[in-house]
C-alpha atoms as a PDB file:
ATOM      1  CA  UNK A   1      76.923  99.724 108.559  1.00  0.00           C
ATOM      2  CA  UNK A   2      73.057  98.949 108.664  1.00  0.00           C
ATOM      3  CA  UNK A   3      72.308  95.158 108.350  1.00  0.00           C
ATOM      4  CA  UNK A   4      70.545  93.905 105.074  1.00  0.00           C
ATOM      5  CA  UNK A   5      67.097  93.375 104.684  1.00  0.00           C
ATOM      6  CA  UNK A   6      66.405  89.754 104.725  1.00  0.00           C
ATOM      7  CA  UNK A   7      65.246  90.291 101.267  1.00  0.00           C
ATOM      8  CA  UNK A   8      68.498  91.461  99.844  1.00  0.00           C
ATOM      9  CA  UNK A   9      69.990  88.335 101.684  1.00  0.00           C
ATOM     10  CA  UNK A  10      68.073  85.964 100.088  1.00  0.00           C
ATOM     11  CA  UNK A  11      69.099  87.540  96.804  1.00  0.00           C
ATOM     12  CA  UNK A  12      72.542  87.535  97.546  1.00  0.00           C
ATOM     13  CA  UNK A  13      71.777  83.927  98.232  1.00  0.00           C
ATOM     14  CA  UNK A  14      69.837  83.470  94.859  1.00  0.00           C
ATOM     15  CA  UNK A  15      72.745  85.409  92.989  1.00  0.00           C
ATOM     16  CA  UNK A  16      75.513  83.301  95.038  1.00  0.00           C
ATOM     17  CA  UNK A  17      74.317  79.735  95.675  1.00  0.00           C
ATOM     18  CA  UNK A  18      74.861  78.558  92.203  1.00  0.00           C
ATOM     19  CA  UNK A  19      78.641  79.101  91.987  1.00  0.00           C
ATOM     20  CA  UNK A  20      78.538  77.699  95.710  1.00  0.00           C
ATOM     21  CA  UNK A  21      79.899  74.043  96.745  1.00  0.00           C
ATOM     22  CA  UNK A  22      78.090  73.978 100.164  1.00  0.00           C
ATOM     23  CA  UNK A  23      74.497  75.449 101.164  1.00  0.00           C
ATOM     24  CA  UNK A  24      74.616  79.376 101.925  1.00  0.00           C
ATOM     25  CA  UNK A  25      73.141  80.901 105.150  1.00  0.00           C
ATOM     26  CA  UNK A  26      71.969  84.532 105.726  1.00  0.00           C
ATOM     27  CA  UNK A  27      75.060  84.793 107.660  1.00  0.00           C
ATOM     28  CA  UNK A  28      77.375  83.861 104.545  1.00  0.00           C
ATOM     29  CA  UNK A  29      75.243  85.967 102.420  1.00  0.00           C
ATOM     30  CA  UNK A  30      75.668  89.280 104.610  1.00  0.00           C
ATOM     31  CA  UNK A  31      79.712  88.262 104.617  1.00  0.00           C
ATOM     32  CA  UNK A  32      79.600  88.133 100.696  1.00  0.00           C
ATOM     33  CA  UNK A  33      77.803  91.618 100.801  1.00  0.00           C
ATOM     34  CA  UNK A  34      80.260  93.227 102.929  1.00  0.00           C
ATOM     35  CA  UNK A  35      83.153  92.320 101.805  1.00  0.00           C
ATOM     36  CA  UNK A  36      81.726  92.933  97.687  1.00  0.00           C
ATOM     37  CA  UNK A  37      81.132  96.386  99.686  1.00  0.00           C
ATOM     38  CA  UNK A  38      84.720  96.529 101.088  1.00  0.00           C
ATOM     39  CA  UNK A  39      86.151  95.717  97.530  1.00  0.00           C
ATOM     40  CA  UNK A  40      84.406  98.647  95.550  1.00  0.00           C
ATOM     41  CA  UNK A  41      85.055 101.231  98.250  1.00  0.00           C
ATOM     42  CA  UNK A  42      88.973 100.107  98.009  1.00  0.00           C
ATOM     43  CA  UNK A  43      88.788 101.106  94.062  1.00  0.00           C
ATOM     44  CA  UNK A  44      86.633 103.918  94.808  1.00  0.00           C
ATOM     45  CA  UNK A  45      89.743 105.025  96.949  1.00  0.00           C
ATOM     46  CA  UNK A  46      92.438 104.208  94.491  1.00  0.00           C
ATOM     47  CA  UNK A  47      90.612 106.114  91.972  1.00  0.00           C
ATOM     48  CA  UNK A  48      90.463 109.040  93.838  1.00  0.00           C
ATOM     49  CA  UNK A  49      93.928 108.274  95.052  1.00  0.00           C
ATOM     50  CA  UNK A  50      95.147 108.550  91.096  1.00  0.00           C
ATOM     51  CA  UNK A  51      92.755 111.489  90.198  1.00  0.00           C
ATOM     52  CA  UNK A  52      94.596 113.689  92.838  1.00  0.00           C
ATOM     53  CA  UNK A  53      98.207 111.981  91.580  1.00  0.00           C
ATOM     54  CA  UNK A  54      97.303 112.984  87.719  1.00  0.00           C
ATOM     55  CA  UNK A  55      96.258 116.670  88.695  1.00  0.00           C
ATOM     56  CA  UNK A  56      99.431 117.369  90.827  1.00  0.00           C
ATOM     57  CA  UNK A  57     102.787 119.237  89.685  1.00  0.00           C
ATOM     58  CA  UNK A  58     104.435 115.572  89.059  1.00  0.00           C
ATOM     59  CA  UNK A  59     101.293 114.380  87.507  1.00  0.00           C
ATOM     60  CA  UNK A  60     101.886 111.399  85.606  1.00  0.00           C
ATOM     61  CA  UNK A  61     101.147 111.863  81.641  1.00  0.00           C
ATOM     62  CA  UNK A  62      99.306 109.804  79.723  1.00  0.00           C
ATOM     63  CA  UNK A  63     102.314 107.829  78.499  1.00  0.00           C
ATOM     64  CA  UNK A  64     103.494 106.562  82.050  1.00  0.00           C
ATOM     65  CA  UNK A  65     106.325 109.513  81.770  1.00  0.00           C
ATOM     66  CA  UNK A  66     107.115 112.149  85.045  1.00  0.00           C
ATOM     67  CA  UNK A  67     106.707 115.748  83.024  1.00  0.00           C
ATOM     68  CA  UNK A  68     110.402 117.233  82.309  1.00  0.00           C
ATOM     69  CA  UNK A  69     111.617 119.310  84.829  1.00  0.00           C
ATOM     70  CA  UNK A  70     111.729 122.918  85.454  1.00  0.00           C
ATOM     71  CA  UNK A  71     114.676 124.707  85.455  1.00  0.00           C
ATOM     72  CA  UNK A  72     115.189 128.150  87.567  1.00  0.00           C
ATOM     73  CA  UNK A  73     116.488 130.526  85.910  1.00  0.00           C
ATOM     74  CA  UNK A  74     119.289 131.137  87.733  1.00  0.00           C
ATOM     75  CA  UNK A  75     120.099 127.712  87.226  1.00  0.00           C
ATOM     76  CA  UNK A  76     120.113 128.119  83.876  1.00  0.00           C
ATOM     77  CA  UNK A  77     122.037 131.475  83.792  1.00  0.00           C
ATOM     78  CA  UNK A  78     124.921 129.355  85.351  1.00  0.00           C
ATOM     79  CA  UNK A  79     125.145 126.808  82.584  1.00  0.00           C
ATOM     80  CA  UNK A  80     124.794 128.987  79.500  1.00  0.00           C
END
């Protein structure tokens, strides 16, 4: 990962600092940034993640059900 500017630092201070008990260094600020940065890629995952689980052949439908089964034909031959 490339290290912030110092600009986007003091930002991230300016953004952060208010919602802050104790006085925020660069240091804290680059933490904040990374792990904000950690977060998003983690959904970015999961969304992918249920994209590929919604396009499958047990795709999920809309309503939270599994799809009804398939039945071979032979299968059904035997119960008819």
């Amino acid at each position: 990962m490339n290290r912030p500017s110092d600009k986007f630092l003091d930002e991230t201070i300016k953004f952060w600092q208010p919602r802050m008990r104790r006085e925020l260094s660069r240091e804290d600020a680059r933490q904040i940034a990374e792990n904000l940065s950690g977060f998003f890629r983690v959904l970015l995952e999961w969304d992918a993640q249920k994209q590929v689980c919604h396009e499958g052949p047990y795709a999920v439908s809309n309503h939270g059900e599994l799809p009804p089964a398939k039945v071979s034909s032979k299968l059904e031959a035997s119960t008819t």
